[in-house]
C-alpha atoms as a PDB file:
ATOM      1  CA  UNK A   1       0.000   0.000   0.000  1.00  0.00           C
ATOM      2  CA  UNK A   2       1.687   3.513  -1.024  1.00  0.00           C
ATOM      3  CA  UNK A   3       0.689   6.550   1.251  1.00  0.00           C
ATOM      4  CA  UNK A   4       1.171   9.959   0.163  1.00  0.00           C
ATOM      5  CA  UNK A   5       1.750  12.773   2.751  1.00  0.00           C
ATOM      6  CA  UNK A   6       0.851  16.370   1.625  1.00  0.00           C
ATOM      7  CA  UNK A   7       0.873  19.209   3.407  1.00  0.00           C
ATOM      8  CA  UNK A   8      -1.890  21.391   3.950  1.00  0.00           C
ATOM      9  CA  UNK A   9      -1.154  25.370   4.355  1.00  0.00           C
ATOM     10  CA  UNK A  10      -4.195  26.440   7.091  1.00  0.00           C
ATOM     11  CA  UNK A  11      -4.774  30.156   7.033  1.00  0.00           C
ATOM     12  CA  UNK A  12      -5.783  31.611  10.470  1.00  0.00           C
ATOM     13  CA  UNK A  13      -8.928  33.411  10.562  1.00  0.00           C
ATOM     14  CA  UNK A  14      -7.703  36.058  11.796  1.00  0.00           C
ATOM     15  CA  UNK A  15      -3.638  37.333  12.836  1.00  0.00           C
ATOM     16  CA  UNK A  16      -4.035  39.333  15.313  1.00  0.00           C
ATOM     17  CA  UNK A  17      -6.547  41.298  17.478  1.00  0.00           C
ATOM     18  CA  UNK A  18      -9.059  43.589  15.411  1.00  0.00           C
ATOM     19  CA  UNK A  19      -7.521  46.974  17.738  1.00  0.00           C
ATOM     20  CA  UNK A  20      -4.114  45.673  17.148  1.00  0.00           C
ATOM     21  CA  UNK A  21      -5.092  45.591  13.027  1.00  0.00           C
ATOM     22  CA  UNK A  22      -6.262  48.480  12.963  1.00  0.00           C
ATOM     23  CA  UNK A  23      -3.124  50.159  13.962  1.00  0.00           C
ATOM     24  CA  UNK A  24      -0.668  47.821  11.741  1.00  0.00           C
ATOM     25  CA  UNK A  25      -3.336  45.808   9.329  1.00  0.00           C
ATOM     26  CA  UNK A  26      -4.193  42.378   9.601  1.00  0.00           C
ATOM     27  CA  UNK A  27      -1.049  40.891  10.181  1.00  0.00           C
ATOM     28  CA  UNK A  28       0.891  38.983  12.796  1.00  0.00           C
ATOM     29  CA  UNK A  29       1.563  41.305  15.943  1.00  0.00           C
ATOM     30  CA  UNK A  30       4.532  41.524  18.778  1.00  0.00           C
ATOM     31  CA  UNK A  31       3.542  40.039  21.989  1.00  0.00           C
ATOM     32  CA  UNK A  32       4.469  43.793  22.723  1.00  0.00           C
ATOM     33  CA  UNK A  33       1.775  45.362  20.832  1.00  0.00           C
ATOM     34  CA  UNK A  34      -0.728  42.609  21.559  1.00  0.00           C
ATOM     35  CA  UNK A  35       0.163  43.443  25.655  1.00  0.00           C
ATOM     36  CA  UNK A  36       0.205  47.170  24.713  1.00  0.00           C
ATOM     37  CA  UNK A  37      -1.869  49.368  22.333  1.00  0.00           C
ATOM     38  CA  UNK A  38      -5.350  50.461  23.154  1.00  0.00           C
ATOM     39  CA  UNK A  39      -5.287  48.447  26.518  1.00  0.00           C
ATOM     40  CA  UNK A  40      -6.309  51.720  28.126  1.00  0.00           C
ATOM     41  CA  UNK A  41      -9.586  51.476  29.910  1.00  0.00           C
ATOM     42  CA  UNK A  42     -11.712  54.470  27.943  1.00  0.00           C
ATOM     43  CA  UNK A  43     -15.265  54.119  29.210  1.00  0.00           C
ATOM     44  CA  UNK A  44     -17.704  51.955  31.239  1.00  0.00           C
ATOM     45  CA  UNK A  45     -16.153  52.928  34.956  1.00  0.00           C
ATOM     46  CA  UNK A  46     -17.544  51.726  37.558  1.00  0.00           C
ATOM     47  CA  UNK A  47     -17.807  55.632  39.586  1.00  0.00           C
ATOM     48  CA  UNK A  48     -16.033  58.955  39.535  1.00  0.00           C
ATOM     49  CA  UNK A  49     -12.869  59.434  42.270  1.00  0.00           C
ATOM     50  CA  UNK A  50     -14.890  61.044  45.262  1.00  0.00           C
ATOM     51  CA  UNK A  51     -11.761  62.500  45.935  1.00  0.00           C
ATOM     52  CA  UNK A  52     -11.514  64.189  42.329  1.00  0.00           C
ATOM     53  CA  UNK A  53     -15.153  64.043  40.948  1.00  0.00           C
ATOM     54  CA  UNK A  54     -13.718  67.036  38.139  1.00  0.00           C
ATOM     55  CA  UNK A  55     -11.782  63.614  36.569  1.00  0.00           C
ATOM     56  CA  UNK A  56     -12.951  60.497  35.372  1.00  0.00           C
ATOM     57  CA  UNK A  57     -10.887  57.649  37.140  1.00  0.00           C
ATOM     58  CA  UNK A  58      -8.584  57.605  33.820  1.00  0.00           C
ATOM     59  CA  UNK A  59      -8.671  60.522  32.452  1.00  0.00           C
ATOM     60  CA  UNK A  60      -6.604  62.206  29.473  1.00  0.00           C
ATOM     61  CA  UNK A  61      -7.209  65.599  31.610  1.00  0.00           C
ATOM     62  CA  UNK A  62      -4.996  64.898  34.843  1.00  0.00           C
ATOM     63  CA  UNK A  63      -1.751  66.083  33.087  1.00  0.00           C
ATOM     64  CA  UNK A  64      -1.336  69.399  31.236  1.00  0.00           C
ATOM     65  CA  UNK A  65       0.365  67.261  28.023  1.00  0.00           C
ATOM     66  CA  UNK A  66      -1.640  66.925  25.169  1.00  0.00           C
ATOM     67  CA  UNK A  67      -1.436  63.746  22.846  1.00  0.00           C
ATOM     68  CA  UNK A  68      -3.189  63.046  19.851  1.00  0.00           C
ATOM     69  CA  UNK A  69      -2.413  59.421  20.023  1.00  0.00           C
ATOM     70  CA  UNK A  70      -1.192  58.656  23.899  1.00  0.00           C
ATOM     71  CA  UNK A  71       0.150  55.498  22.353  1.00  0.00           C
ATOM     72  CA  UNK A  72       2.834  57.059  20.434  1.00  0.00           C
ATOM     73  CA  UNK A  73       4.865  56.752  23.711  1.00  0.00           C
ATOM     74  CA  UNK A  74       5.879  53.616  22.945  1.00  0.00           C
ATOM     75  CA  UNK A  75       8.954  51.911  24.787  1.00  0.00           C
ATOM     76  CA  UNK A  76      11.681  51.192  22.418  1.00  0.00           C
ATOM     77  CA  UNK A  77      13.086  48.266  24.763  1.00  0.00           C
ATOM     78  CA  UNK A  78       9.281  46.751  24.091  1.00  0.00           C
ATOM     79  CA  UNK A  79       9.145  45.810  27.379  1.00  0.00           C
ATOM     80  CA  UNK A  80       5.691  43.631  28.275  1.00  0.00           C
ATOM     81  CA  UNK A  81       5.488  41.856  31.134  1.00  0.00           C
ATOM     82  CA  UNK A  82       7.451  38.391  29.618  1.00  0.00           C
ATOM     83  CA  UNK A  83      10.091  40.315  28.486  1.00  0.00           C
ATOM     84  CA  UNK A  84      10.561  42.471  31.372  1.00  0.00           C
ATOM     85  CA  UNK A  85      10.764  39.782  33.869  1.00  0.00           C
ATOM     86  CA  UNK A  86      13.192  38.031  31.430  1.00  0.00           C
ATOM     87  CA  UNK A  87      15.640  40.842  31.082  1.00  0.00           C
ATOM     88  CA  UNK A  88      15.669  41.994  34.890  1.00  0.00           C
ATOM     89  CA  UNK A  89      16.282  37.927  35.693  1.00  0.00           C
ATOM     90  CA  UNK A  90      19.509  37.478  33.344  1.00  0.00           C
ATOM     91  CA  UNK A  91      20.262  40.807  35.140  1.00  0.00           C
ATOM     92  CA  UNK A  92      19.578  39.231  38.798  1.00  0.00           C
ATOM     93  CA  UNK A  93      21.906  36.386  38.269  1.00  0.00           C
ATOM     94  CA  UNK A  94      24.462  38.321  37.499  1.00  0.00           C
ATOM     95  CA  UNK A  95      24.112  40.644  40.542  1.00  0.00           C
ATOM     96  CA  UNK A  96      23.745  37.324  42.598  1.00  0.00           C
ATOM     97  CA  UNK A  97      27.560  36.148  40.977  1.00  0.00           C
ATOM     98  CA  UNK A  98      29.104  39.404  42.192  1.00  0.00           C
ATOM     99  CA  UNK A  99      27.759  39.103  45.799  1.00  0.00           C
ATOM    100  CA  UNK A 100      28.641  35.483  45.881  1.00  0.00           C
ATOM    101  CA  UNK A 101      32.011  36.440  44.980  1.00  0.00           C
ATOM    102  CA  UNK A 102      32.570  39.072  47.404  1.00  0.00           C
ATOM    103  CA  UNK A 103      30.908  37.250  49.878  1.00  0.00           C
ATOM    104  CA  UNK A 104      32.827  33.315  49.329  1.00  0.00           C
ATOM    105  CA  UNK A 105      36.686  35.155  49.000  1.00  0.00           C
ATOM    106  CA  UNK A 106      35.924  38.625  51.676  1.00  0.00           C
ATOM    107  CA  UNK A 107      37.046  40.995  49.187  1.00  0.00           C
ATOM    108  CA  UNK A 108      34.661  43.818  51.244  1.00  0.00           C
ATOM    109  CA  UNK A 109      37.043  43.035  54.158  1.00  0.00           C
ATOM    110  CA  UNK A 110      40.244  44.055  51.871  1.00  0.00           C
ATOM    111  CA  UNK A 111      38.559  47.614  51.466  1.00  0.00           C
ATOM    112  CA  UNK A 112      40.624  50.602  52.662  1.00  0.00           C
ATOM    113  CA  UNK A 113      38.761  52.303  55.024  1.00  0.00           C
ATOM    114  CA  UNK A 114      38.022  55.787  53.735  1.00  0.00           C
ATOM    115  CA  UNK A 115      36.088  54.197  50.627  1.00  0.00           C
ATOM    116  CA  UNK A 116      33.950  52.068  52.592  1.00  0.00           C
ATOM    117  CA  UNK A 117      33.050  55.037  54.941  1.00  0.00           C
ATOM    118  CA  UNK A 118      32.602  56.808  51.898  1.00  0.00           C
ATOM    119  CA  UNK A 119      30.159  53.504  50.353  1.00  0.00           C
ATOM    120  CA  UNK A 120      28.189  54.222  54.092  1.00  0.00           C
ATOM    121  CA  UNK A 121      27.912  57.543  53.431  1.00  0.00           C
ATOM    122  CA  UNK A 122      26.742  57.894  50.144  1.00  0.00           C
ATOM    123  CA  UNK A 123      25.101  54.811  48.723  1.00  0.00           C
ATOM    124  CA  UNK A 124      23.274  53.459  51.917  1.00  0.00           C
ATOM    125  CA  UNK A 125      20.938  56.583  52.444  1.00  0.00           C
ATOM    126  CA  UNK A 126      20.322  56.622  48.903  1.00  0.00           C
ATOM    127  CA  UNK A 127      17.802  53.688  49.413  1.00  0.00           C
ATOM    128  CA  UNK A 128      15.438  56.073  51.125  1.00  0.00           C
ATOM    129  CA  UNK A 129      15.545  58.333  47.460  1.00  0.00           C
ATOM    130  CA  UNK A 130      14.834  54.871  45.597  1.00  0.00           C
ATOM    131  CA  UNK A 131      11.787  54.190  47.599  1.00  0.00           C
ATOM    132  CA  UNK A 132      10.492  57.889  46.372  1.00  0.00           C
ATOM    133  CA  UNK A 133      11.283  56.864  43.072  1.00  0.00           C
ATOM    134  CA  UNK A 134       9.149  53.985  43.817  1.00  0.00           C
ATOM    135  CA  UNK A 135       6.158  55.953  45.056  1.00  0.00           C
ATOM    136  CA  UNK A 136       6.568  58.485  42.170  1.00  0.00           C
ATOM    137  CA  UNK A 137       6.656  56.097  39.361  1.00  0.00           C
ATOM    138  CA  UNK A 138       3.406  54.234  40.980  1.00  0.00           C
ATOM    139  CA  UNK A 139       1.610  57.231  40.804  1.00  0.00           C
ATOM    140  CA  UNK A 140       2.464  58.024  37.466  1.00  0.00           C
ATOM    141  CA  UNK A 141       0.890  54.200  36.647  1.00  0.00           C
ATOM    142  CA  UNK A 142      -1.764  54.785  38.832  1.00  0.00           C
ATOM    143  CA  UNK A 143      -2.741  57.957  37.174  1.00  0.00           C
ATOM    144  CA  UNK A 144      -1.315  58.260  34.294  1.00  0.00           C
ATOM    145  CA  UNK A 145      -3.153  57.877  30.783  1.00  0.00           C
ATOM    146  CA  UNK A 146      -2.540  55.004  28.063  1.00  0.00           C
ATOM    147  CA  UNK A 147      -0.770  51.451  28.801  1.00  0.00           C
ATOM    148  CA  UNK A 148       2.336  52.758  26.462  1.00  0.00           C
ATOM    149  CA  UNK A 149       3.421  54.913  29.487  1.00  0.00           C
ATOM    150  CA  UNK A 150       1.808  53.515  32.236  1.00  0.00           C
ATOM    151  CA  UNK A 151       2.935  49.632  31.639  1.00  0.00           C
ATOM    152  CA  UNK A 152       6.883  50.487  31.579  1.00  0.00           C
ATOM    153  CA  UNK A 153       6.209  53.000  34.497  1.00  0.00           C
ATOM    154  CA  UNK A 154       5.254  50.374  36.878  1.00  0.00           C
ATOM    155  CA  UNK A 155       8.434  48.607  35.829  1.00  0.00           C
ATOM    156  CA  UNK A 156      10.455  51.146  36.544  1.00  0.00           C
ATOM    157  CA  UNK A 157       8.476  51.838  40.266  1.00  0.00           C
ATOM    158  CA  UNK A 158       8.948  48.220  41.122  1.00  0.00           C
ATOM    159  CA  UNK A 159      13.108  48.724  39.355  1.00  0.00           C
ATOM    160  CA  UNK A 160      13.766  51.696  42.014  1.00  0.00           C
ATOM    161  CA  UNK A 161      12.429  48.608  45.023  1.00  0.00           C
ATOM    162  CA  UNK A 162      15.361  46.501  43.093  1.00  0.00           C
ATOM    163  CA  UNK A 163      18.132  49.100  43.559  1.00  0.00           C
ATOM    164  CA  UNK A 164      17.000  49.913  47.144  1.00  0.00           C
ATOM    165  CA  UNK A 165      17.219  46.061  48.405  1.00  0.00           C
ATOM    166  CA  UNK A 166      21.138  46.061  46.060  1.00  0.00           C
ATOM    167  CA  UNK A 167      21.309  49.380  48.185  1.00  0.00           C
ATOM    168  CA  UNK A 168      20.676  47.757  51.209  1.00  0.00           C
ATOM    169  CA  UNK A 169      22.577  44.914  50.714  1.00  0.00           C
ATOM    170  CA  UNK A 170      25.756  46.789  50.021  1.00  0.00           C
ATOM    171  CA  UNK A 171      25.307  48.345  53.614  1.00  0.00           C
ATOM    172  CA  UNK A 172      25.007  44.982  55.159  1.00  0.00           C
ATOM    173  CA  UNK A 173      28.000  43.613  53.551  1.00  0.00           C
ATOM    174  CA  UNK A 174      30.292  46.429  54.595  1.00  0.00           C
ATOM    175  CA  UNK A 175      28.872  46.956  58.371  1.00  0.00           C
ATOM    176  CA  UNK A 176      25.846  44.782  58.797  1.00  0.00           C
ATOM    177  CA  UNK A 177      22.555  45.925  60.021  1.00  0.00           C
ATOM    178  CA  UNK A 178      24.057  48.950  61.969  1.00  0.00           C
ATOM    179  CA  UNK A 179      24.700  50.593  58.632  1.00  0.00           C
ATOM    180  CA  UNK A 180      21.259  50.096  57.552  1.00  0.00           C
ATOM    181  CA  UNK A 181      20.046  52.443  60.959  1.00  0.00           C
ATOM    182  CA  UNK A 182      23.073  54.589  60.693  1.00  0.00           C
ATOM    183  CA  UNK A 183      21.476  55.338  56.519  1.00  0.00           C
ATOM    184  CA  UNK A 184      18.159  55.987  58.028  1.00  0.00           C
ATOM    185  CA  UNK A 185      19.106  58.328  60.775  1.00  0.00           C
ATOM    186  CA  UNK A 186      21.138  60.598  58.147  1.00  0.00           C
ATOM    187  CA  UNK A 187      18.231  60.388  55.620  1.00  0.00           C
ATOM    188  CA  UNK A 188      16.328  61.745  58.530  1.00  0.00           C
ATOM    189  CA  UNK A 189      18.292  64.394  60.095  1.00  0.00           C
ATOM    190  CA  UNK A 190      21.933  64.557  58.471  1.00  0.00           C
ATOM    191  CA  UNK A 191      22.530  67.786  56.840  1.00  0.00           C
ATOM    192  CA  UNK A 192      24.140  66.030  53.516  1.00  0.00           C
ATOM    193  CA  UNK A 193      20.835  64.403  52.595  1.00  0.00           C
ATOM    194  CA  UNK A 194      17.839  66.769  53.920  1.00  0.00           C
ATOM    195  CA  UNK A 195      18.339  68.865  50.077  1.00  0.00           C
ATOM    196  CA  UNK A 196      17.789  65.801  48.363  1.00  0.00           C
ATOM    197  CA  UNK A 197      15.053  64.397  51.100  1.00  0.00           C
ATOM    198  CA  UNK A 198      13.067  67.782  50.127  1.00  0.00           C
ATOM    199  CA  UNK A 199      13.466  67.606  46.197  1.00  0.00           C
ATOM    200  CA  UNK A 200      11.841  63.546  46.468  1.00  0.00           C
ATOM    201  CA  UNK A 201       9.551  64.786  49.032  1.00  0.00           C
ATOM    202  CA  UNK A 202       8.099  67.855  47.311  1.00  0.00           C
ATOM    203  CA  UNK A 203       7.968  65.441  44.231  1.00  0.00           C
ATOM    204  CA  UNK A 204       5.549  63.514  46.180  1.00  0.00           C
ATOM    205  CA  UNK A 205       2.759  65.994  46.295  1.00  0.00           C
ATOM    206  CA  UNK A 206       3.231  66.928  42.474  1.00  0.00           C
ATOM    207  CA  UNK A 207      -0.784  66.230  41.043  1.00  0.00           C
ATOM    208  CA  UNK A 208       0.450  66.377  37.454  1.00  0.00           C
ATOM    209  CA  UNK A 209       1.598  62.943  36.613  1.00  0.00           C
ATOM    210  CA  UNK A 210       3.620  64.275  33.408  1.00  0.00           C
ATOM    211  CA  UNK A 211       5.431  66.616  35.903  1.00  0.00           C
ATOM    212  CA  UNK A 212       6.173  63.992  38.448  1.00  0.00           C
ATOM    213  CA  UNK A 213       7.569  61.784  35.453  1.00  0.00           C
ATOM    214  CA  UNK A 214       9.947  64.730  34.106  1.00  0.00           C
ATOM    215  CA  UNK A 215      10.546  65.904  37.781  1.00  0.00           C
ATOM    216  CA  UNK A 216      11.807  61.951  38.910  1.00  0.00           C
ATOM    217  CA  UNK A 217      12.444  60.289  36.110  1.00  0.00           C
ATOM    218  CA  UNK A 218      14.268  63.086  33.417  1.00  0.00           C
ATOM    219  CA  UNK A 219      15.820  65.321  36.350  1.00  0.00           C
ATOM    220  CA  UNK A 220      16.508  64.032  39.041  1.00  0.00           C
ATOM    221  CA  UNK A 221      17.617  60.434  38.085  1.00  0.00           C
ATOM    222  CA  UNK A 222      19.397  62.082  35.361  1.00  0.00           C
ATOM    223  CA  UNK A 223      21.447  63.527  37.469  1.00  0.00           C
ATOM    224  CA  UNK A 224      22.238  61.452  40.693  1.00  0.00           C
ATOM    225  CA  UNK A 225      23.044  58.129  38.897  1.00  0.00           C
ATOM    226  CA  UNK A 226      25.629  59.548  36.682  1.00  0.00           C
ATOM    227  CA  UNK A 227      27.070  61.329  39.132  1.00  0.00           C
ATOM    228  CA  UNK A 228      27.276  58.242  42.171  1.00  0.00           C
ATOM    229  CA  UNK A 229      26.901  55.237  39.963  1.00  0.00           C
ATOM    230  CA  UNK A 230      29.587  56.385  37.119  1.00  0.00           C
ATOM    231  CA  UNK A 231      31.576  59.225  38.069  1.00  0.00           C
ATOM    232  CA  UNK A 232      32.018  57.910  42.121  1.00  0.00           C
ATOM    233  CA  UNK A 233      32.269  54.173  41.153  1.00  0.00           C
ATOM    234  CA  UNK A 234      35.261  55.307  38.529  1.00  0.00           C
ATOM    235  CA  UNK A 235      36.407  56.877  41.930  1.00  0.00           C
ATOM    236  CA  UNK A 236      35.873  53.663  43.954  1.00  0.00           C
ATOM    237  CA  UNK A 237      37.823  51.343  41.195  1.00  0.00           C
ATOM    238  CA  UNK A 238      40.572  53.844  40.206  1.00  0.00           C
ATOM    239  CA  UNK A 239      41.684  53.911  44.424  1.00  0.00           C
ATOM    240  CA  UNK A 240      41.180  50.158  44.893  1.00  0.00           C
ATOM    241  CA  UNK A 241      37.162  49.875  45.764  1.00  0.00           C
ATOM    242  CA  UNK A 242      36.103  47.325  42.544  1.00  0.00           C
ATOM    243  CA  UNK A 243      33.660  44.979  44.987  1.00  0.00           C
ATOM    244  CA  UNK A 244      31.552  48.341  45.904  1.00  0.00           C
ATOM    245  CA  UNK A 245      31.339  48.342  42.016  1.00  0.00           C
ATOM    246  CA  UNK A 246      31.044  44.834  41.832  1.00  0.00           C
ATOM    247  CA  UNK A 247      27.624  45.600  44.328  1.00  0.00           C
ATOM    248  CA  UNK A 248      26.630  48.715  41.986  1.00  0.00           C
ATOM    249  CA  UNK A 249      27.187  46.972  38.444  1.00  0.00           C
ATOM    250  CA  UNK A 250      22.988  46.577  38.176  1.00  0.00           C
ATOM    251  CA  UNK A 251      22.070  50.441  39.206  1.00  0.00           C
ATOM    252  CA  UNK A 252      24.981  51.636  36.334  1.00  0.00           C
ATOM    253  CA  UNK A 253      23.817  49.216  33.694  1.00  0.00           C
ATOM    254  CA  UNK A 254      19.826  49.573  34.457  1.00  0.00           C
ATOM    255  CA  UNK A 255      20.099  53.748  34.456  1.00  0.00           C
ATOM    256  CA  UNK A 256      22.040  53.253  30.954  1.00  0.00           C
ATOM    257  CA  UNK A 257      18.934  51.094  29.609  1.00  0.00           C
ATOM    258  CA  UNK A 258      15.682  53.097  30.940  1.00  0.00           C
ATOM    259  CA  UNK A 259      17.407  56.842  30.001  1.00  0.00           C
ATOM    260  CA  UNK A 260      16.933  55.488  26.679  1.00  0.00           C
ATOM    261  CA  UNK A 261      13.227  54.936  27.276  1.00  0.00           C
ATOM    262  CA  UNK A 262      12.849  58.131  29.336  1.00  0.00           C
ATOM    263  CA  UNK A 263      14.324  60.117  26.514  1.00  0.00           C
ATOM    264  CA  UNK A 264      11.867  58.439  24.048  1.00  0.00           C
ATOM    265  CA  UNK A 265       9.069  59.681  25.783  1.00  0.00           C
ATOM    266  CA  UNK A 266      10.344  63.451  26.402  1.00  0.00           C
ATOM    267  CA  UNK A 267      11.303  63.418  22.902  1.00  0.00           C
ATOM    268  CA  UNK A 268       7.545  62.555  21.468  1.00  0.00           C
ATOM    269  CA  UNK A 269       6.374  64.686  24.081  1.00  0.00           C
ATOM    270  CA  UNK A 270       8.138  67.685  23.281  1.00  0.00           C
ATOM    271  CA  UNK A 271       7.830  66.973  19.350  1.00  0.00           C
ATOM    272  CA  UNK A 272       3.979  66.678  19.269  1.00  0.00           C
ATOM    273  CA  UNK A 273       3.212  70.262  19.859  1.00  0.00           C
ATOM    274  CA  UNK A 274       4.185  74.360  20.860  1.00  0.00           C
ATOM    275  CA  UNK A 275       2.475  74.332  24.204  1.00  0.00           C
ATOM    276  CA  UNK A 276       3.865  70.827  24.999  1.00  0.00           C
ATOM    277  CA  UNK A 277       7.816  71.576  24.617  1.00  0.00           C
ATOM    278  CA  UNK A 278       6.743  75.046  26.189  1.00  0.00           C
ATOM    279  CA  UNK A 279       5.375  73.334  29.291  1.00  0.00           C
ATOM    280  CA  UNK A 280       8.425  70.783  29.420  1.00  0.00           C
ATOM    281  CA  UNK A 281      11.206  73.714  29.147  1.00  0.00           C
ATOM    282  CA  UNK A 282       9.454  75.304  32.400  1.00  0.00           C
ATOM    283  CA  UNK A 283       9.598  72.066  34.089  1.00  0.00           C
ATOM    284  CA  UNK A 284      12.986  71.505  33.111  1.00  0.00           C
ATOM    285  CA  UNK A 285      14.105  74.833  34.012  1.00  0.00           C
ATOM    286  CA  UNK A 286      12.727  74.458  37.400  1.00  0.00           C
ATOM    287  CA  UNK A 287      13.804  71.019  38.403  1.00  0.00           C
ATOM    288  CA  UNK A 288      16.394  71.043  37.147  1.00  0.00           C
ATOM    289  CA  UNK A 289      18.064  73.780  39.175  1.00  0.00           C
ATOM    290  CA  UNK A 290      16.213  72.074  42.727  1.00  0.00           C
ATOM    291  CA  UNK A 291      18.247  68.845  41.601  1.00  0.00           C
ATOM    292  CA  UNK A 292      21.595  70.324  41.367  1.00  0.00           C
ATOM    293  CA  UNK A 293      21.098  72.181  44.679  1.00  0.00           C
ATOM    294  CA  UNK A 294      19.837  68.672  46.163  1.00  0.00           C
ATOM    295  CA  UNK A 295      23.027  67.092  44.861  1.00  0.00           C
ATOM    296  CA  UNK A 296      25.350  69.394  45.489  1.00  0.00           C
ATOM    297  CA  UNK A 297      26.483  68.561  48.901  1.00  0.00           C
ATOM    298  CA  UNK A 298      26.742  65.016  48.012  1.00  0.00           C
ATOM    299  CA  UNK A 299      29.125  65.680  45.113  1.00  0.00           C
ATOM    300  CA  UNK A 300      31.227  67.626  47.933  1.00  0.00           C
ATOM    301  CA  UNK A 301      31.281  64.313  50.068  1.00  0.00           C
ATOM    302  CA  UNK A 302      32.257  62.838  47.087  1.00  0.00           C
ATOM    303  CA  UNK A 303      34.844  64.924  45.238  1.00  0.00           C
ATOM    304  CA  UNK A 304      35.703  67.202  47.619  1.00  0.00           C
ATOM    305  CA  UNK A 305      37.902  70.136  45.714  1.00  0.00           C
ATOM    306  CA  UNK A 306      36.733  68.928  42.776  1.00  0.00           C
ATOM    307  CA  UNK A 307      32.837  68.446  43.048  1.00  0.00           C
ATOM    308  CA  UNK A 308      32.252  71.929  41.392  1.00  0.00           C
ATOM    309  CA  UNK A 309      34.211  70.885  37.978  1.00  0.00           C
ATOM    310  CA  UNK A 310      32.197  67.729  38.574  1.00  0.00           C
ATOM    311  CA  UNK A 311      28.770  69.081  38.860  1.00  0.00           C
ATOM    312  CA  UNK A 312      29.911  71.436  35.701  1.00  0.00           C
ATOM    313  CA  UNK A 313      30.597  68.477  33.927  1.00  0.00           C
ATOM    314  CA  UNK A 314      27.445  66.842  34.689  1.00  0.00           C
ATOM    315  CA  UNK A 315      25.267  70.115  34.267  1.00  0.00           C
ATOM    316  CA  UNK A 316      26.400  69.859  30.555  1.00  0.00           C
ATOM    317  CA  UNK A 317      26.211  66.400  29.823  1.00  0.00           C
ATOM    318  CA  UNK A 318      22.811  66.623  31.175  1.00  0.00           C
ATOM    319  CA  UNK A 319      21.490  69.441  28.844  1.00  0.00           C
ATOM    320  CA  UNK A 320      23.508  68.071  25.838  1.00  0.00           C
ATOM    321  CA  UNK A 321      20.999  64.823  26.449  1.00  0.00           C
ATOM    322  CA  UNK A 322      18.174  67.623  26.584  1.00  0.00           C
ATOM    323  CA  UNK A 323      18.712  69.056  23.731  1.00  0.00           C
ATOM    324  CA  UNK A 324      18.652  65.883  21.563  1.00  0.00           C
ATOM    325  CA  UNK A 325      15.137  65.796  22.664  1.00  0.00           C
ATOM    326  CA  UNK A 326      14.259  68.956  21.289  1.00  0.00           C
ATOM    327  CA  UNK A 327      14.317  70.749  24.546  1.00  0.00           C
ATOM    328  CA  UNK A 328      15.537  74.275  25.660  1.00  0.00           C
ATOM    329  CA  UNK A 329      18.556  74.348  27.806  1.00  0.00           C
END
């Protein structure tokens, strides 16, 4: 008996969802765009905020922006949930291998003292700033308008709770628990930090979700990770302090990867109207002089003589990255 074996082509009914093809055309989609576009709850809610009853409970209105299409700030790292989780995983393990190492061969123990007072003074309290960060980029997914910006929002809330724990375990490896009260009390009351403690804080009460993004997100993390997690770590390795960069390697690597995103959405922003790059210049303007202030006595801690030439430096790297986005600096 002879058997022939065809094959049979099926074609799917349909590719993709219908809101998905009618953005691209009936096609196959990205899990990104499946997990993205037009997600945005725009009518049946359940009741208006009693707390706000001007605002539906997503509404376009909470945020002086303007957007034709809210879904043209897309994330260029395409980051749904699956790929997210992926990428910050790969990333964990190799955090993991650097405290493992430092941990199995004592190489914190081997650290000259003034750079590990300087690690206690400097990166420990900055876990209170990354739990602001937290609480500012929840709001912003809370209340902000269209998945596009919420979605990698709440990534980057539940990121700044990542660098806070890598925070906290740096102070445990180099003093124990004593460091982690020691952070807290300076957060609290220590001259160096209450500039910076005011910035996050008055950041907190900021009602305009677009503002808190710019205010957080642009600013202010534009300007303390470069400044403690590149220009201080080249510190700590040049004078013999690799495992505190060993301990840092995620927050240096991670501030790389979401500026790009960040910029992205300033850049759209800014380029979809007048009145939209008008608003962000102000709120540049006015941030970004409050962050600099804010910073400034930790760059002294840091650099010493040279933390003006440092905060110079920064200043102008920091409005050359502006003005790619079609900003006023």
């Amino acid at each position: 008996m002879q058997i022939d074996l065809r094959t049979v082509a099926i074609k799917p009914v349909r590719q993709t969802f219908d809101n998905i093809a009618r953005r691209f055309g009936d096609k196959p989609a990205s899990r990104y765009q499946e997990g993205t576009y037009d997600v945005q709850q725009t009518d049946i809610f359940h009741y208006r905020p009693m707390w706000e009853p001007e605002f539906e409970l997503f509404d376009e209105r909470r945020t002086a922006i303007r957007m034709k299409d809210w879904y043209a700030l897309k994330d260029p790292r395409q980051f749904y949930y699956g790929a997210y989780t992926i990428a910050r995983s790969r990333q964990q393990d190799a955090a993991e291998a650097n405290f493992d190492m430092i941990e199995e061969r004592g190489l914190a123990d081997l650290l000259p003292a003034e750079l590990r007072q300087t690690a206690l003074d400097l990166l420990v309290p900055l876990r209170h700033a990354e739990w602001g960060g937290n609480m500012n980029n929840s709001f912003i997914a809370a209340y902000g308008y269209g998945t596009a910006i919420t979605q990698p929002c709440l990534y980057h809330a539940m990121d700044h709770l990542g660098v806070a724990q890598y925070l906290t375990r740096v102070g445990l490896e180099l003093q124990g628990p004593k460091a982690l009260d020691d952070a807290k009390a300076s957060w609290m009351n220590a001259p160096l930090w209450q500039p910076l403690r005011r910035y996050i804080e008055n950041t907190l009460v900021v009602r305009d979700w677009f503002e808190t993004f710019v205010a957080q997100n642009l600013v202010l993390e534009g300007l303390v990770y470069p400044l403690i997690f590149d220009r201080l770590d080249g510190e700590f390795s040049a004078k013999g302090g690799t495992p505190i960069s060993m301990m840092t390697r995620f927050m240096g690597e991670w501030s790389v990867e979401t500026a790009k995103w960040i910029d992205a959405q300033i850049k759209v922003a800014a380029a979809e109207s007048p009145d939209n790059k008008a608003l962000l210049n102000k709120w540049l303007a006015q941030y970004r002089g409050a962050a600099l202030e804010a910073i400034a006595p930790l760059a002294e801690r840091a650099f010493g003589a040279d933390a003006e030439a440092t905060l110079t430096d920064l200043t102008n790297e920091f409005n050359s990255r502006c003005a790619k986005q079609g900003l006023s600096v």
